[in-house]
Protein backbone atom coordinates (compact mmCIF):
# COMPACT_ATOMS: atom_id res chain seq x y z
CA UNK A 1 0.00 0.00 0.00
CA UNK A 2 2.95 2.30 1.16
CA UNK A 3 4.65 1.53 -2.07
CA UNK A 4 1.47 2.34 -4.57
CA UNK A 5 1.01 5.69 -2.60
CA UNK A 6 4.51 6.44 -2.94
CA UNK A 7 4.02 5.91 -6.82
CA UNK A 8 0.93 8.09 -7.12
CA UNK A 9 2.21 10.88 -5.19
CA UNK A 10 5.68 10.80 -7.82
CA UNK A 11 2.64 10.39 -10.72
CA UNK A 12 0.45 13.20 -10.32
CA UNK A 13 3.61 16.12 -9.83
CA UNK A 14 5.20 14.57 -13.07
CA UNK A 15 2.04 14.72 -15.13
CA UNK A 16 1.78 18.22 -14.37
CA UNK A 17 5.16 19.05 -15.16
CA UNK A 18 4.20 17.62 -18.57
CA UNK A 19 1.09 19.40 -19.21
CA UNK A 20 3.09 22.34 -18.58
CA UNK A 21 5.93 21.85 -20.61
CA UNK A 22 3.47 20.98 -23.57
CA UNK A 23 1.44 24.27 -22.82
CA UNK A 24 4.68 25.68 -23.08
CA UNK A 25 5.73 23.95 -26.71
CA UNK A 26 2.34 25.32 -28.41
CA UNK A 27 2.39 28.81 -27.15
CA UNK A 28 6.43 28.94 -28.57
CA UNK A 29 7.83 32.31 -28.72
CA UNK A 30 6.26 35.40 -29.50
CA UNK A 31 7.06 36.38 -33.09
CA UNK A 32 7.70 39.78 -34.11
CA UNK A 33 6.66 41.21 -37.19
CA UNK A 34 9.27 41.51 -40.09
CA UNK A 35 10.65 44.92 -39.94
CA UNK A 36 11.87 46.93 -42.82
CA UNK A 37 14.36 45.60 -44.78
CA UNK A 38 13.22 41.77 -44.48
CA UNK A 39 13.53 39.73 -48.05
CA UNK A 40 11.77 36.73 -49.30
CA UNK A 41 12.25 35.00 -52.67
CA UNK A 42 9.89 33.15 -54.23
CA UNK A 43 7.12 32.54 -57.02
CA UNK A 44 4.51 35.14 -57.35
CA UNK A 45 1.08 34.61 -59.70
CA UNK A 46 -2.29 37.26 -59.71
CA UNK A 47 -5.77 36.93 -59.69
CA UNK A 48 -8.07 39.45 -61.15
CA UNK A 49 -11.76 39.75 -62.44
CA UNK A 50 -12.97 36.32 -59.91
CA UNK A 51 -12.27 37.98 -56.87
CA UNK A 52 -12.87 42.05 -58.27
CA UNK A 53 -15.46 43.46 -56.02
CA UNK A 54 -15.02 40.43 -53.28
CA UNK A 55 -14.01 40.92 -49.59
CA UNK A 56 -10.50 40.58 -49.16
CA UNK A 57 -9.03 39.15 -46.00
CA UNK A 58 -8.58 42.67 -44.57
CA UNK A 59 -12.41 43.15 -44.71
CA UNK A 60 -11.67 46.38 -47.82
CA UNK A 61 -12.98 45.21 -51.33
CA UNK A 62 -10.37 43.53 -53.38
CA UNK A 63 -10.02 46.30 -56.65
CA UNK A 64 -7.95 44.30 -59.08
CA UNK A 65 -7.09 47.78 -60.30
CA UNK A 66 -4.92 48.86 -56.86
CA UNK A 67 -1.89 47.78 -56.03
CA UNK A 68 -2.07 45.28 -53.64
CA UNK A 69 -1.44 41.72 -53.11
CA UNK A 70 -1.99 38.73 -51.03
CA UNK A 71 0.63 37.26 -48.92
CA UNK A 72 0.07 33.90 -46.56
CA UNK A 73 1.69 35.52 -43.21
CA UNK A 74 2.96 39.01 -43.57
CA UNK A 75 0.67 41.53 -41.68
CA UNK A 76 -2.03 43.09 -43.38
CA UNK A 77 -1.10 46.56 -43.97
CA UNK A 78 2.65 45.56 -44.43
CA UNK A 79 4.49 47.37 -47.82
CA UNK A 80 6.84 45.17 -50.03
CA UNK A 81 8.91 46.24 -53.11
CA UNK A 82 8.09 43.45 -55.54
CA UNK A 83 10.57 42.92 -58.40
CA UNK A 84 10.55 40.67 -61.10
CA UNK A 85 13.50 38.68 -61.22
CA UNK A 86 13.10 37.91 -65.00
CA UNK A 87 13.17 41.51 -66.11
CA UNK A 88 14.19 43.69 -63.24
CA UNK A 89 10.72 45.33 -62.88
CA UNK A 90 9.92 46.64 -59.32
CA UNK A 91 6.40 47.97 -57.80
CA UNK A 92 5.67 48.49 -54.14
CA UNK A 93 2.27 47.21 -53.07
CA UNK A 94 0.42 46.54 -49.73
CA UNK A 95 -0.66 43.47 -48.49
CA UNK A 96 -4.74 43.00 -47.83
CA UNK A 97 -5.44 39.82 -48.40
CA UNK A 98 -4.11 35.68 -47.49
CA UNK A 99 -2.77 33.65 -50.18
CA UNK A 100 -2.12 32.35 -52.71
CA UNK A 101 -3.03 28.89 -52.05
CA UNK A 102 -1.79 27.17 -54.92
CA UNK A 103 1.42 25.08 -54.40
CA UNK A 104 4.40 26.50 -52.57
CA UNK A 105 3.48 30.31 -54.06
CA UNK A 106 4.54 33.24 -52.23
CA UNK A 107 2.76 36.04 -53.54
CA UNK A 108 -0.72 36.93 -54.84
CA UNK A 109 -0.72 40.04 -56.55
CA UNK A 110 -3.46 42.48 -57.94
CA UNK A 111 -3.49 42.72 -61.93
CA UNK A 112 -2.44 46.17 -62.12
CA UNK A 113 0.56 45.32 -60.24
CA UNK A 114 1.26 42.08 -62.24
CA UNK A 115 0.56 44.34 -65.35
CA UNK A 116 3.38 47.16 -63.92
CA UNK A 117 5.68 43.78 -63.50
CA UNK A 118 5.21 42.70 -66.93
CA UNK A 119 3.70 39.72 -66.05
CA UNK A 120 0.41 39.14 -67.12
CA UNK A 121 0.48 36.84 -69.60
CA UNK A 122 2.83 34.58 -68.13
CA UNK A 123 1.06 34.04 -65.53
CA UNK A 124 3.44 33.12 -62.47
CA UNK A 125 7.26 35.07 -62.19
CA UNK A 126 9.94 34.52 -59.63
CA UNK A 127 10.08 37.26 -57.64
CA UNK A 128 11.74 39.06 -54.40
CA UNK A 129 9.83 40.85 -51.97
CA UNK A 130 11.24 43.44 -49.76
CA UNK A 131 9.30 45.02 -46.83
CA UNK A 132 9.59 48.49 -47.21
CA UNK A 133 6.90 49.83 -44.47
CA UNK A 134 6.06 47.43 -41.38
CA UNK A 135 2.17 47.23 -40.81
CA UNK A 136 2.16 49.23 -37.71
CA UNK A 137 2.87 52.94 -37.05
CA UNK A 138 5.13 53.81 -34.35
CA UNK A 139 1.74 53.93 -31.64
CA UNK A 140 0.65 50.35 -32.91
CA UNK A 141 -2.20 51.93 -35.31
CA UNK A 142 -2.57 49.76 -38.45
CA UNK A 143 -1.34 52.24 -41.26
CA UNK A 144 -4.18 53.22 -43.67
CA UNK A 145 -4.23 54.97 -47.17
CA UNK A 146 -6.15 58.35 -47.18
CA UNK A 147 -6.55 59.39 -50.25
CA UNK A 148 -5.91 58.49 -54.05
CA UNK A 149 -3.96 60.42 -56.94
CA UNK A 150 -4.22 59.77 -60.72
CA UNK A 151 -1.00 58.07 -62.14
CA UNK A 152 -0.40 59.15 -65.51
CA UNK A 153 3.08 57.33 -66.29
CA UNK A 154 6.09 55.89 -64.38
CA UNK A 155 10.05 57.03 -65.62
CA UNK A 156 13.74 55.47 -64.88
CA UNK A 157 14.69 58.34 -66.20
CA UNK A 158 13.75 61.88 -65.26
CA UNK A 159 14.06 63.76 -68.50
CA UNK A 160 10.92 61.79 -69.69
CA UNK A 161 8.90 62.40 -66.02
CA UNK A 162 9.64 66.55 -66.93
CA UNK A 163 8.63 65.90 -70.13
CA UNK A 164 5.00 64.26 -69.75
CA UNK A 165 4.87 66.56 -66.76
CA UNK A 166 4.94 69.58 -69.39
CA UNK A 167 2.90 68.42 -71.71
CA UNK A 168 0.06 67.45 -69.29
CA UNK A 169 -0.22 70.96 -67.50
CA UNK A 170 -0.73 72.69 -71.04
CA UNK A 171 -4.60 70.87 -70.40
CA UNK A 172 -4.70 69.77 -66.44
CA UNK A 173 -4.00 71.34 -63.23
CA UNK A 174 -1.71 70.05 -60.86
CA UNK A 175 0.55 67.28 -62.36
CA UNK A 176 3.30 66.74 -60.16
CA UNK A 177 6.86 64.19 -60.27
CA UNK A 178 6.95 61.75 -57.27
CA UNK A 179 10.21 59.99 -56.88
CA UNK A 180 10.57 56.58 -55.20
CA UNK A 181 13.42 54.33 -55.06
CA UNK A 182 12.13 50.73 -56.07
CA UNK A 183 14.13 47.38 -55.73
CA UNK A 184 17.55 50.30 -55.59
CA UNK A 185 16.11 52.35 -58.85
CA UNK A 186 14.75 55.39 -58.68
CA UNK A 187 11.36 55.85 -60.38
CA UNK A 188 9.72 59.23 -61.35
CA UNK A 189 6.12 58.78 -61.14
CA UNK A 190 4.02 61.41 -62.95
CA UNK A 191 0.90 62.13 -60.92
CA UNK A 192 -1.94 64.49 -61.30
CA UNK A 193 -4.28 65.28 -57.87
CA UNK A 194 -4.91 64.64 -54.49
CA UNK A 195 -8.49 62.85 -54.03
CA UNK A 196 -10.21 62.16 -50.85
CA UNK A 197 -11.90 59.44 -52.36
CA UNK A 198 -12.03 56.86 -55.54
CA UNK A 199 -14.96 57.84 -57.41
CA UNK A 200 -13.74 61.70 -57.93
CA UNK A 201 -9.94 60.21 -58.86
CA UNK A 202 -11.74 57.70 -60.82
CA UNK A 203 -13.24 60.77 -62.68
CA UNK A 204 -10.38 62.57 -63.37
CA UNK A 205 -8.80 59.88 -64.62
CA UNK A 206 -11.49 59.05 -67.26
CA UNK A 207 -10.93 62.50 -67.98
CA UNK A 208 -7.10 61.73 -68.89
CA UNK A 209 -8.32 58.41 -70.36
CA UNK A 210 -9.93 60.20 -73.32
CA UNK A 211 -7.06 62.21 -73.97
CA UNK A 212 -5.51 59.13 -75.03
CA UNK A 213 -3.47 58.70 -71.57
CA UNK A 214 -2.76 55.25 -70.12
CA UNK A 215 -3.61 56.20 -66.42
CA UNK A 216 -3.99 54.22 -63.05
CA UNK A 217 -5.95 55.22 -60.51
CA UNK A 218 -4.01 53.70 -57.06
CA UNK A 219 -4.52 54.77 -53.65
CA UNK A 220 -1.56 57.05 -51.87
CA UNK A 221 -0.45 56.74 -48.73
CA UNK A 222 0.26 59.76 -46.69
């Protein structure tokens, strides 16, 4: 009897010590979220008019025509420079939805980014991604875009960004040269407005549309 007691009181301790040590083993360590700077390599395909005008995993309606892209575990809200490895093409886009869900993928992307990437009709690219603005501001509020801007073209080279920028304010008000590094090359974006919503950018754009422009309505950070 002794020796059974003995036994259950050595039992019960040592059972506990192994419930907590597995409690332990699934909680694991708290991950951090990638900061700026962090690089992944990969495949990257897009989806387009099946999922236009669908919730995204963000709860915001997935436009095909913004620059976004889906992404199985960075934070929604995170920015990545996306370049093509194939032809050196970079865009910056923000992640708002999970996925893709196809094989060993590692990025979803909208079809005007794939379209900026030159790859469309291909279908699936290798790519590098490169977090360029972490999903939370410095007081843990989930960064959100504000506004939207016409974008009437997209330069390497800056001659061509002054020249489209001349020849647009002989008609329209306000056309303005952004510059952003992308994947280490600087790109001077030619951009007309400030809009406090889609449907009056979307309006100016069709505006610039049937002047024969190629324009892209995308949303702009502040």
């Amino acid at each position: 009897m002794t020796a059974r007691m003995n036994s259950q009181r050595l039992t019960i301790p040592l059972a506990c010590l192994l419930f907590l040590l597995l409690l332990a083993a699934c909680a694991g360590p708290r991950v951090r979220p990638p900061e700026a700077g962090y690089e992944e390599t990969g495949l990257a395909s897009w989806y387009g008019p099946e999922f236009h005008g669908k919730r995204a995993s963000s709860g915001e309606v997935y436009d095909m025509y913004q620059l976004t892209a889906a992404h199985p575990q960075l934070p929604l809200g995170t920015w990545v420079a996306v370049t093509n490895l194939q032809n050196g093409r970079s865009v910056e886009v923000r992640i708002n939805d999970r996925g893709p869900f196809v094989g060993n993928r590692l990025l979803d992307l909208s079809y005007a980014a794939a379209r900026l990437l030159g790859m469309v009709r291909p279908g699936v690219a290798p790519v590098r991604l490169r977090v360029t603005r972490p999903a939370l501001s410095r007081d843990g509020i989930p960064r959100t875009t504000t506004s939207y801007t016409v974008q009437v073209g997209s330069f390497t080279k800056e001659a061509n960004a002054n020249a489209l920028k001349r020849e647009l304010e002989r008609t329209f008000a306000g056309a303005i040269i952004s510059p952003k590094v992308i994947g280490g090359e600087v790109y001077y974006r030619v951009r007309i407005g400030t809009f406090a919503d889609r449907v009056k950018a979307q309006a100016a754009a069709e505006r610039l549309a049937a002047r024969g422009y190629q324009v892209l309505v995308i949303e702009w950070d502040l």
